[in-house]
PDB file of N, CA and C in Angstrom:
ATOM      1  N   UNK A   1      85.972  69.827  94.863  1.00  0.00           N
ATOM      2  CA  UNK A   1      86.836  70.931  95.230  1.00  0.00           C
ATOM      3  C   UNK A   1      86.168  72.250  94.821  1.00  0.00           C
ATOM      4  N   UNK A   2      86.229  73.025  95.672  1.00  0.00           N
ATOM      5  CA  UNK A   2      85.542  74.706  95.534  1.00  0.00           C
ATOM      6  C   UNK A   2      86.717  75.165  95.143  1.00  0.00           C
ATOM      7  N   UNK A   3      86.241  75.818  93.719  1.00  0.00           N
ATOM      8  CA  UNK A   3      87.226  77.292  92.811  1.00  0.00           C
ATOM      9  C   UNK A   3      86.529  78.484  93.050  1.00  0.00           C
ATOM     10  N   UNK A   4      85.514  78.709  93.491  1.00  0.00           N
ATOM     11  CA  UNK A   4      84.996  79.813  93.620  1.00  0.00           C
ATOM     12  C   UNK A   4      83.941  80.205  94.512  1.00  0.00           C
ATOM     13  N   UNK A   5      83.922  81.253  95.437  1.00  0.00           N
ATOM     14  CA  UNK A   5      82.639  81.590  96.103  1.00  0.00           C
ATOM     15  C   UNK A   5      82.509  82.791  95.929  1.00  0.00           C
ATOM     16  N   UNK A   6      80.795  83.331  96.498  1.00  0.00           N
ATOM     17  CA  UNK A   6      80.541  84.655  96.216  1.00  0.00           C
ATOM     18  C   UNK A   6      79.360  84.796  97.579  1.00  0.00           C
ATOM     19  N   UNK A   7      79.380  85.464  98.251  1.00  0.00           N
ATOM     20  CA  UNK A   7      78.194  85.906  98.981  1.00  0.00           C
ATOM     21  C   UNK A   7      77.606  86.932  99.285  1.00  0.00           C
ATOM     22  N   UNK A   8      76.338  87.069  98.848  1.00  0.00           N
ATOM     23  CA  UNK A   8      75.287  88.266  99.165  1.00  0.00           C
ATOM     24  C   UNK A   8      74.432  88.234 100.255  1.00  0.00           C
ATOM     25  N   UNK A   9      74.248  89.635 101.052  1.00  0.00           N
ATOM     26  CA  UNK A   9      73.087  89.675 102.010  1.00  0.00           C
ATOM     27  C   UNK A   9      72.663  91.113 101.687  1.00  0.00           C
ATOM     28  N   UNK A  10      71.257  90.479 102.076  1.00  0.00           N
ATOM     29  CA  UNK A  10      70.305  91.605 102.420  1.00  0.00           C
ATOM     30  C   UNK A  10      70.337  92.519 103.355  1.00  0.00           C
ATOM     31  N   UNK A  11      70.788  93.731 102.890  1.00  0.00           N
ATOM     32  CA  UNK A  11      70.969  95.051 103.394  1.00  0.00           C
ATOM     33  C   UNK A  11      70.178  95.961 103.051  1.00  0.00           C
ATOM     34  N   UNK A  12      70.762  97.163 102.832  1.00  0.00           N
ATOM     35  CA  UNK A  12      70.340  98.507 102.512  1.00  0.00           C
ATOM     36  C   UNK A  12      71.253  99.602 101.854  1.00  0.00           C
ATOM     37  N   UNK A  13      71.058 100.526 100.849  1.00  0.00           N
ATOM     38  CA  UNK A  13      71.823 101.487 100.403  1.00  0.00           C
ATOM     39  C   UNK A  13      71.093 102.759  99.921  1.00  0.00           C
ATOM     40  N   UNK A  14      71.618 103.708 100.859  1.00  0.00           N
ATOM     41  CA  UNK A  14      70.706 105.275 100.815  1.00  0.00           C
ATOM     42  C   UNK A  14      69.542 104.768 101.332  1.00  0.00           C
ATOM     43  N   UNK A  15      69.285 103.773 102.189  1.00  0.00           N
ATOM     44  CA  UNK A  15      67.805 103.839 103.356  1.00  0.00           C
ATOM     45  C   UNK A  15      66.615 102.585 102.084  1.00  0.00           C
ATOM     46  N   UNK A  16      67.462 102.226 100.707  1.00  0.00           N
ATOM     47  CA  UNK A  16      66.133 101.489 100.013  1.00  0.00           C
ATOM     48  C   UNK A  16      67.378 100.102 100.486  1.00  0.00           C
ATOM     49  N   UNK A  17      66.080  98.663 100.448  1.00  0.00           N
ATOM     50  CA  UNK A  17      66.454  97.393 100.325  1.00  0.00           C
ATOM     51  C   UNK A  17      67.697  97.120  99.296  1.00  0.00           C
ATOM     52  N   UNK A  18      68.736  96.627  99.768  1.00  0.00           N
ATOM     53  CA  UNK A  18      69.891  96.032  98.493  1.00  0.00           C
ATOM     54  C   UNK A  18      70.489  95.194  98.997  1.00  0.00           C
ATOM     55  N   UNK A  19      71.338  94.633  97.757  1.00  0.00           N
ATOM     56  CA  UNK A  19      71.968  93.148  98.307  1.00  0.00           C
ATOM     57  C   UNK A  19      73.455  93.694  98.057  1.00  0.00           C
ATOM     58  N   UNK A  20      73.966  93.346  99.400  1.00  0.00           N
ATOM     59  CA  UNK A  20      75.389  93.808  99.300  1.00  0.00           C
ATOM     60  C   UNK A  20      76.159  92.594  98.934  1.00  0.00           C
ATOM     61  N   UNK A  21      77.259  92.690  98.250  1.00  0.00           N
ATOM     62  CA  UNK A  21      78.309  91.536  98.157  1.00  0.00           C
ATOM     63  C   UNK A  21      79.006  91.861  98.933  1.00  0.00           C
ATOM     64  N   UNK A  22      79.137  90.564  99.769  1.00  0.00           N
ATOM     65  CA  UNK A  22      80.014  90.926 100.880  1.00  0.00           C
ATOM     66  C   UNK A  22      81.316  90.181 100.934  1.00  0.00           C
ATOM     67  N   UNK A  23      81.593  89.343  99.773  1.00  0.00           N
ATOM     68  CA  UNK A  23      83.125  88.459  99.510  1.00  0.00           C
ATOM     69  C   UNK A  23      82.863  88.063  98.374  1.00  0.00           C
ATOM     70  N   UNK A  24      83.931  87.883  97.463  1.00  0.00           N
ATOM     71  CA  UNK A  24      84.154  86.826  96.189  1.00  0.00           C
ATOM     72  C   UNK A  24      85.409  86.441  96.201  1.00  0.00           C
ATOM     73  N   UNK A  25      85.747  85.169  95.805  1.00  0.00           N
ATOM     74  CA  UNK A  25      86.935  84.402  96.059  1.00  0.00           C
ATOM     75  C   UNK A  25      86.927  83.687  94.785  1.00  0.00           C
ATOM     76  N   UNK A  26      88.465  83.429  94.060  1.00  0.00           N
ATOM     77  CA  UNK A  26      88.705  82.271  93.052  1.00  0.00           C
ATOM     78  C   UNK A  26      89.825  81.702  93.420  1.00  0.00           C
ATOM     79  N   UNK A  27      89.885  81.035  93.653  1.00  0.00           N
ATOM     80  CA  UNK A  27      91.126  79.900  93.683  1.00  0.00           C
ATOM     81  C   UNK A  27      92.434  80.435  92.694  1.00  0.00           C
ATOM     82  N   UNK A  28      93.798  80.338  93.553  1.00  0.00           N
ATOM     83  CA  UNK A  28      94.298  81.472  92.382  1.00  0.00           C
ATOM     84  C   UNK A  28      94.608  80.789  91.470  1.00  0.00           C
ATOM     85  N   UNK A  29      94.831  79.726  91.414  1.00  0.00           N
ATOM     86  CA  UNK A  29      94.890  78.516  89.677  1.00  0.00           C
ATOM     87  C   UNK A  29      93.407  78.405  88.871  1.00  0.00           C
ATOM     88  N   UNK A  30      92.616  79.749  89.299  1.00  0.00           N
ATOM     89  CA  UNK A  30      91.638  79.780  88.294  1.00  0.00           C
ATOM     90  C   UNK A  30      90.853  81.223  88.298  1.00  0.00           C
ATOM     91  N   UNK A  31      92.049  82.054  88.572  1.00  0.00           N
ATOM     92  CA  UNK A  31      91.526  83.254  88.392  1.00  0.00           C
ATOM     93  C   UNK A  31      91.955  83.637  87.252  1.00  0.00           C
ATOM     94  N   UNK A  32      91.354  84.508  86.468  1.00  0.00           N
ATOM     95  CA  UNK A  32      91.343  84.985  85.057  1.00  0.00           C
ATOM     96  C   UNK A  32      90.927  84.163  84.367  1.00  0.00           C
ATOM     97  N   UNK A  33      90.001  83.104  84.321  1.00  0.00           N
ATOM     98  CA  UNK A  33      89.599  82.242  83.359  1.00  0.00           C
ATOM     99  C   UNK A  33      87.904  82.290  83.592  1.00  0.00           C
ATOM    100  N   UNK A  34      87.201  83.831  84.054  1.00  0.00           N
ATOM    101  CA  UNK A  34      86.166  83.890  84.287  1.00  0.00           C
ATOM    102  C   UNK A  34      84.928  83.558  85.033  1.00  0.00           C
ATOM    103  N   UNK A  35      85.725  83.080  86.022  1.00  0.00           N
ATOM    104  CA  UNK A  35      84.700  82.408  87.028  1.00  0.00           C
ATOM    105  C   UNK A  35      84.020  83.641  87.607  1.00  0.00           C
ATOM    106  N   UNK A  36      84.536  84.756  88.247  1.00  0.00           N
ATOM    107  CA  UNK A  36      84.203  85.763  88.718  1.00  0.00           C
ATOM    108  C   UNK A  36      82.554  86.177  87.994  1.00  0.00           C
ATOM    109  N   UNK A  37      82.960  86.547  87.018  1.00  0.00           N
ATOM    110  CA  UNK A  37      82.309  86.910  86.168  1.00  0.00           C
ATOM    111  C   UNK A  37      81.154  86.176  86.232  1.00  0.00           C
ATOM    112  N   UNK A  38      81.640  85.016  86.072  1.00  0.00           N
ATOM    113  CA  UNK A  38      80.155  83.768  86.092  1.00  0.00           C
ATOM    114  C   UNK A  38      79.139  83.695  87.144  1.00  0.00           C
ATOM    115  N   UNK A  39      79.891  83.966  88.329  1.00  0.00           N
ATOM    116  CA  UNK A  39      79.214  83.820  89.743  1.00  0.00           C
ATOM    117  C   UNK A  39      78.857  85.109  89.698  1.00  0.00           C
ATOM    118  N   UNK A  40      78.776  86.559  89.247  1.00  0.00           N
ATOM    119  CA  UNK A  40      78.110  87.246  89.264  1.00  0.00           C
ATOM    120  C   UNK A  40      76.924  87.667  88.309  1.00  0.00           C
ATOM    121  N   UNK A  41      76.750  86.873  87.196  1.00  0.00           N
ATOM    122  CA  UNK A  41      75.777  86.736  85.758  1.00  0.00           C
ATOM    123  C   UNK A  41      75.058  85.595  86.732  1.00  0.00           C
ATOM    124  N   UNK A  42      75.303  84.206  87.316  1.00  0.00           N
ATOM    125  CA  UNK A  42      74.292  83.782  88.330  1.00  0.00           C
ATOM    126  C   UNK A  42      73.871  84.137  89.110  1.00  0.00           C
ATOM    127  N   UNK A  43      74.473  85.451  89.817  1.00  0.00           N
ATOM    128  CA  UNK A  43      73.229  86.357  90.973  1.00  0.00           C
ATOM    129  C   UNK A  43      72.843  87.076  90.025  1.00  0.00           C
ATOM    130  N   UNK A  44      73.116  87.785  89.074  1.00  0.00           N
ATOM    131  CA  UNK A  44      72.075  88.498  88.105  1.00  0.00           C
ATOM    132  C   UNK A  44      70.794  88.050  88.160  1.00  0.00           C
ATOM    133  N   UNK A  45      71.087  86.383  87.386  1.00  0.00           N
ATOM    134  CA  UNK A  45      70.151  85.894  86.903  1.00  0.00           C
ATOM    135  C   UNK A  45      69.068  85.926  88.243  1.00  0.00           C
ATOM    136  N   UNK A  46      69.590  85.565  89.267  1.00  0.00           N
ATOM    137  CA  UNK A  46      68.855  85.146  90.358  1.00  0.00           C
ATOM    138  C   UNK A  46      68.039  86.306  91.063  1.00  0.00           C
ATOM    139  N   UNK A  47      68.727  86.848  90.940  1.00  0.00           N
ATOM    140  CA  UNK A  47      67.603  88.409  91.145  1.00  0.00           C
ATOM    141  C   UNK A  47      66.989  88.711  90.044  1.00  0.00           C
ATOM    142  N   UNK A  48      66.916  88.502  88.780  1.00  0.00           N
ATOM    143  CA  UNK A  48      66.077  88.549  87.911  1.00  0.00           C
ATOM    144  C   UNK A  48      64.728  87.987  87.678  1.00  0.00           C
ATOM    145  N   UNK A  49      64.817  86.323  88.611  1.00  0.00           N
ATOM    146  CA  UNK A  49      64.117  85.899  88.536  1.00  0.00           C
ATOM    147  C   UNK A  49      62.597  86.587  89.026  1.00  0.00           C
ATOM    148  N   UNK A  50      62.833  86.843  90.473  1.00  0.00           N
ATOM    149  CA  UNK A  50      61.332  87.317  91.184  1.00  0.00           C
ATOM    150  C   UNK A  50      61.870  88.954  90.898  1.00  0.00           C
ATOM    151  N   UNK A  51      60.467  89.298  90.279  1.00  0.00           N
ATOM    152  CA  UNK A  51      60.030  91.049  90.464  1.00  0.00           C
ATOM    153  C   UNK A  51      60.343  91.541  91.739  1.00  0.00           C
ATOM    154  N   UNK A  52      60.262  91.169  93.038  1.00  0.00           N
ATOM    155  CA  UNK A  52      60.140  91.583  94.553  1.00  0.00           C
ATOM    156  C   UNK A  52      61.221  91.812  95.210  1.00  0.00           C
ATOM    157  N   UNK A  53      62.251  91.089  94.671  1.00  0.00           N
ATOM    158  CA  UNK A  53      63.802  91.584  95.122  1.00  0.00           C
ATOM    159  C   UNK A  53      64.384  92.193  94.683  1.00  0.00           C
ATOM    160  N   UNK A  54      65.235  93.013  95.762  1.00  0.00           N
ATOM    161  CA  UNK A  54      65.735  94.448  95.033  1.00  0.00           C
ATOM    162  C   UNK A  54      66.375  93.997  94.148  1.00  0.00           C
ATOM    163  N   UNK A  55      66.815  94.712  93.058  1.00  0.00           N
ATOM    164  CA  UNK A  55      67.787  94.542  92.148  1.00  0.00           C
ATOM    165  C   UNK A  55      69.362  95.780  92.694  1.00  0.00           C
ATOM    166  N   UNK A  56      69.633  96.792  93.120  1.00  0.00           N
ATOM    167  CA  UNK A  56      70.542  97.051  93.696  1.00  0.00           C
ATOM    168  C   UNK A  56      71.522  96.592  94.089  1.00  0.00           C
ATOM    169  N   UNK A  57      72.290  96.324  93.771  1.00  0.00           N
ATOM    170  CA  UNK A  57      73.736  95.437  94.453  1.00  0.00           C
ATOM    171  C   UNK A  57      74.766  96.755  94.934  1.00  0.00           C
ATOM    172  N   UNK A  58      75.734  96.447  96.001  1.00  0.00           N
ATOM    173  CA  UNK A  58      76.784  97.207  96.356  1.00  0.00           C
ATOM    174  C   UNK A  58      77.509  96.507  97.124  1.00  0.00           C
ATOM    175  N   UNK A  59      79.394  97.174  97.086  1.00  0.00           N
ATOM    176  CA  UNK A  59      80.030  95.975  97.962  1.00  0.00           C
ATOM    177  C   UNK A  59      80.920  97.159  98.141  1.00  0.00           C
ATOM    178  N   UNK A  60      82.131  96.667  98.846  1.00  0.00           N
ATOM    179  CA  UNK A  60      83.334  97.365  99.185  1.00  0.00           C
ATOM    180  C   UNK A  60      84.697  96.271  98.542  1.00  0.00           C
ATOM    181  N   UNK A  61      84.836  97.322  97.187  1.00  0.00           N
ATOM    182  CA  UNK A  61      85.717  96.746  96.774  1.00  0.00           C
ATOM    183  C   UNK A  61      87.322  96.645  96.915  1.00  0.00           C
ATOM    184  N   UNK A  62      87.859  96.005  96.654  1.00  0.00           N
ATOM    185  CA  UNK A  62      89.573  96.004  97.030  1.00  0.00           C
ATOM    186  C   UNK A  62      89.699  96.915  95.925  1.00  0.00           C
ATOM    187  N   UNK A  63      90.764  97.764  96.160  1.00  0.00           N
ATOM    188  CA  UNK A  63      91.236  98.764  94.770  1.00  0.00           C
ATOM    189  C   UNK A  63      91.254  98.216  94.033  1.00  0.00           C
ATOM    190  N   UNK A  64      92.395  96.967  94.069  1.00  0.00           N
ATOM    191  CA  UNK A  64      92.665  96.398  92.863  1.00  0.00           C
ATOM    192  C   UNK A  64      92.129  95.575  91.981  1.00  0.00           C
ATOM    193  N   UNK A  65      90.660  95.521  92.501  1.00  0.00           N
ATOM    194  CA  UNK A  65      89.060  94.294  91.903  1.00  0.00           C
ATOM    195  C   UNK A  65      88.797  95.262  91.106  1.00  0.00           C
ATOM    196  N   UNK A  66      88.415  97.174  91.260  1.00  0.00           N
ATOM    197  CA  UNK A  66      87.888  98.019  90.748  1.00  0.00           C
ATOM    198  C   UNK A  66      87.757  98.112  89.050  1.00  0.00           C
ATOM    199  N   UNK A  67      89.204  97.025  88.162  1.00  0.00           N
ATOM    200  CA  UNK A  67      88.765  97.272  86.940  1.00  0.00           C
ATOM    201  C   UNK A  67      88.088  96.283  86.846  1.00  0.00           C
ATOM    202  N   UNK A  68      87.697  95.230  87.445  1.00  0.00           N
ATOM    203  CA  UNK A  68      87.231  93.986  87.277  1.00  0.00           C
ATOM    204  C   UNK A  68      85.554  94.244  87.095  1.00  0.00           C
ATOM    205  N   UNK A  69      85.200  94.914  88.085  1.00  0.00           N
ATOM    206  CA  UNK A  69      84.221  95.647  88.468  1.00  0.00           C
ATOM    207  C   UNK A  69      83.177  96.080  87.272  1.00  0.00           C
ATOM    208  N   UNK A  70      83.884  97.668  87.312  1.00  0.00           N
ATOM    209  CA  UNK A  70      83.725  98.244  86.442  1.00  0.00           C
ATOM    210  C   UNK A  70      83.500  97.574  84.877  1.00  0.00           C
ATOM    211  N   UNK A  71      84.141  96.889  84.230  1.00  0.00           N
ATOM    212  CA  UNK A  71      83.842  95.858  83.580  1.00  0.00           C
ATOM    213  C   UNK A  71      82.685  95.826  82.845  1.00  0.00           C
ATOM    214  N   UNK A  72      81.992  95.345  84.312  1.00  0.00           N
ATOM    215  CA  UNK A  72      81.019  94.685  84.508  1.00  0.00           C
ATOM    216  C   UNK A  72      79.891  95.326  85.022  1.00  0.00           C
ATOM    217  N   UNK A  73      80.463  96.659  84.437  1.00  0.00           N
ATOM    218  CA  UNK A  73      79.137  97.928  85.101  1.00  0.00           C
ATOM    219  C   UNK A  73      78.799  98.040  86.454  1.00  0.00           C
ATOM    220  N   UNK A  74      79.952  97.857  87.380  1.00  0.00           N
ATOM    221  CA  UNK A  74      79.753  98.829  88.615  1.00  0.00           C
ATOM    222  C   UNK A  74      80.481  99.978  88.650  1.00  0.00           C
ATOM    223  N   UNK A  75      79.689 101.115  89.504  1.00  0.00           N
ATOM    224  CA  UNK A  75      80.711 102.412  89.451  1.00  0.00           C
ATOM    225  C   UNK A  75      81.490 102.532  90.562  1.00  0.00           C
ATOM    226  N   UNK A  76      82.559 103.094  91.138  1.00  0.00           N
ATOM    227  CA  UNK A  76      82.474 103.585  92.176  1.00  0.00           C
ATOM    228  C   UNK A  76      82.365 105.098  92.442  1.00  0.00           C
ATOM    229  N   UNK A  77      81.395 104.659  93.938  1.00  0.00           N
ATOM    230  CA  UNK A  77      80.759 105.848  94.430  1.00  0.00           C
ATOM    231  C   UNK A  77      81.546 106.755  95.500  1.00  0.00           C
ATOM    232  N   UNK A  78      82.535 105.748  96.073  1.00  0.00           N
ATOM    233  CA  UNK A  78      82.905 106.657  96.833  1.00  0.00           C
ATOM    234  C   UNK A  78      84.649 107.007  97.330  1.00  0.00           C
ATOM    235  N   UNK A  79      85.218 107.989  97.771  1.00  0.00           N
ATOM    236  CA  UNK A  79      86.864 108.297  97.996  1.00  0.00           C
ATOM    237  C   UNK A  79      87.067 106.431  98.437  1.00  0.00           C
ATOM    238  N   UNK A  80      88.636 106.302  98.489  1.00  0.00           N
ATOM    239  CA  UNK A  80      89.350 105.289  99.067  1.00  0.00           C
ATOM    240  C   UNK A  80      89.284 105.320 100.137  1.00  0.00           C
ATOM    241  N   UNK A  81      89.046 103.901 100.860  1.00  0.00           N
ATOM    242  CA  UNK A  81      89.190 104.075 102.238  1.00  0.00           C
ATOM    243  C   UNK A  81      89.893 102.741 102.373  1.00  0.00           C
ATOM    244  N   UNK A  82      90.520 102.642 103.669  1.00  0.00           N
ATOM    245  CA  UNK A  82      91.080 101.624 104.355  1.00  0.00           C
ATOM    246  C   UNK A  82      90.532 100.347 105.776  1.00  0.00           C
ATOM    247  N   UNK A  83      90.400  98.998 105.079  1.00  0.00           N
ATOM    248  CA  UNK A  83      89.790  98.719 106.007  1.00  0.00           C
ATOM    249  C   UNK A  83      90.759  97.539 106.510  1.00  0.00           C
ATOM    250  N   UNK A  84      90.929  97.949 107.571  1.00  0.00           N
ATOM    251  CA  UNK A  84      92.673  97.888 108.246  1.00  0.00           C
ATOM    252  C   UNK A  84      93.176  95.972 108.597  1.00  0.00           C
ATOM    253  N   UNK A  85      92.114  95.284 108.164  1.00  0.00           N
ATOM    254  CA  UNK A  85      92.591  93.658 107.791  1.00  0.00           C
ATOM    255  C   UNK A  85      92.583  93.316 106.785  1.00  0.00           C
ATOM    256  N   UNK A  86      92.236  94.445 105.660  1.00  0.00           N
ATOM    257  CA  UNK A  86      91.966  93.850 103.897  1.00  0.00           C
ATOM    258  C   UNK A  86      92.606  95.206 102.981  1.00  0.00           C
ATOM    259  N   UNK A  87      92.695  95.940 103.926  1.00  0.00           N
ATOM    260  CA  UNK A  87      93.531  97.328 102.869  1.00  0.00           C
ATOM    261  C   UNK A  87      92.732  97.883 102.395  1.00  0.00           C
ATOM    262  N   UNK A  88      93.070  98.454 101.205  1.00  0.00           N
ATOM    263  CA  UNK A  88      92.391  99.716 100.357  1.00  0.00           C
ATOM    264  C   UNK A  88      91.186  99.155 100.027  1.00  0.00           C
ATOM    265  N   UNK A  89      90.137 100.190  99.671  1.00  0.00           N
ATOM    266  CA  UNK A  89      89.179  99.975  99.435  1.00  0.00           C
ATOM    267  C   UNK A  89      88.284 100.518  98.684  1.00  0.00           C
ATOM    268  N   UNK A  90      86.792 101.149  98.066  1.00  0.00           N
ATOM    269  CA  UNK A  90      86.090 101.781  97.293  1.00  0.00           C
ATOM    270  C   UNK A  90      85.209 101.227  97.409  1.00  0.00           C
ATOM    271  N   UNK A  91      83.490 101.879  97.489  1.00  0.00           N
ATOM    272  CA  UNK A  91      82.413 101.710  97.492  1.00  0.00           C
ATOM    273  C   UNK A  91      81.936 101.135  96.031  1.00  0.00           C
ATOM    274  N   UNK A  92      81.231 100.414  95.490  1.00  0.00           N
ATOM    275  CA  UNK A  92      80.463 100.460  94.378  1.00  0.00           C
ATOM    276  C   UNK A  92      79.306 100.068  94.420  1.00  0.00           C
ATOM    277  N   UNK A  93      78.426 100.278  93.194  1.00  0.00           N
ATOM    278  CA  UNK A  93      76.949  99.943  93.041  1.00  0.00           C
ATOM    279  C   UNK A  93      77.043  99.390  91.640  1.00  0.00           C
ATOM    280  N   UNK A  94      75.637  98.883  91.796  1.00  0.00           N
ATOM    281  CA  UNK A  94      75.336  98.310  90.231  1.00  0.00           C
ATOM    282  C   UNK A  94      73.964  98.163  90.580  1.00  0.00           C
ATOM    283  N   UNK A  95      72.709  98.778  89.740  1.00  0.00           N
ATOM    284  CA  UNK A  95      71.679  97.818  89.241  1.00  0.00           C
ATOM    285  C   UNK A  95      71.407  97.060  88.211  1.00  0.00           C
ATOM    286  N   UNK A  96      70.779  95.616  88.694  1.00  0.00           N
ATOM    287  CA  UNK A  96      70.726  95.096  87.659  1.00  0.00           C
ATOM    288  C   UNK A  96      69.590  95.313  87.074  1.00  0.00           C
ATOM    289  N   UNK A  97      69.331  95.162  85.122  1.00  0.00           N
ATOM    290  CA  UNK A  97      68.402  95.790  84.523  1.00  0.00           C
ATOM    291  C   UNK A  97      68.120  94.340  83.881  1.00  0.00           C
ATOM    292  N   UNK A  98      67.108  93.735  83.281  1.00  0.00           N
ATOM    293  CA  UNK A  98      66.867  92.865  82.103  1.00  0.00           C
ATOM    294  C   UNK A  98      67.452  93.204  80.984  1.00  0.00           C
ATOM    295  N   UNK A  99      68.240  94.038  80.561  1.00  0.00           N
ATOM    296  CA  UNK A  99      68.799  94.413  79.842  1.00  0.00           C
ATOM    297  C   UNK A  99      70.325  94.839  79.694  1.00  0.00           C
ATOM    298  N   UNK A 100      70.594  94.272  80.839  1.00  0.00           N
ATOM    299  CA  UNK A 100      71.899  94.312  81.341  1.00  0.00           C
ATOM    300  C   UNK A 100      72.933  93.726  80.447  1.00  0.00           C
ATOM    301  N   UNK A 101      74.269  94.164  79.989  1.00  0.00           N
ATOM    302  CA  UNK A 101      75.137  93.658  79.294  1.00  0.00           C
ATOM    303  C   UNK A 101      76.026  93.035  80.357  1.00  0.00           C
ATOM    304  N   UNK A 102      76.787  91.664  79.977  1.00  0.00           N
ATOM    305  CA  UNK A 102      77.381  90.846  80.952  1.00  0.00           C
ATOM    306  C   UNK A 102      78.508  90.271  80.713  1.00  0.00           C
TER     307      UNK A 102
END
């Protein structure tokens, strides 16, 4: 049984290579018990691995993910917007550093 997914693609942000998150999902009998969190410290890691991939991440977050986020050291960059099958919304970024707190 799947409690959790997360998916990234290769995009772009301000014209350089980045990996956008483009969904994360927890099962709601296992949200708040850190899975989120987990599946994003495993794309950390995973872009950590090779030097050659961007490290840049950005997504369009639901308002209400934004403290979740933040957290976890993304900012947001940009006004609220509405994206009219998922609702409110906000830009964020994060790079990841080797030195990243998680």
């Amino acid at each position: 049984m799947a409690v959790g997914c997360a998916t990234f693609h290769l995009n772009q942000w301000e014209g350089s290579p980045a990996w956008q998150l483009r969904g994360m999902a927890t099962s709601p009998e296992y949200r708040g018990k850190g899975l989120g969190r987990a599946m994003l410290a495993l794309a950390d890691n995973d872009l950590l691995a090779d030097p050659l991939i961007p490290r840049m991440l950005w997504c369009n977050a639901r308002v209400p993910a934004v403290g979740f986020y933040e957290t976890l050291g993304w900012t947001v960059v940009s006004h609220e917007f509405e994206i009219p099958t998922a609702g409110p919304h906000v830009r964020m970024v994060r790079k990841i550093e080797p030195t990243s707190q998680r």
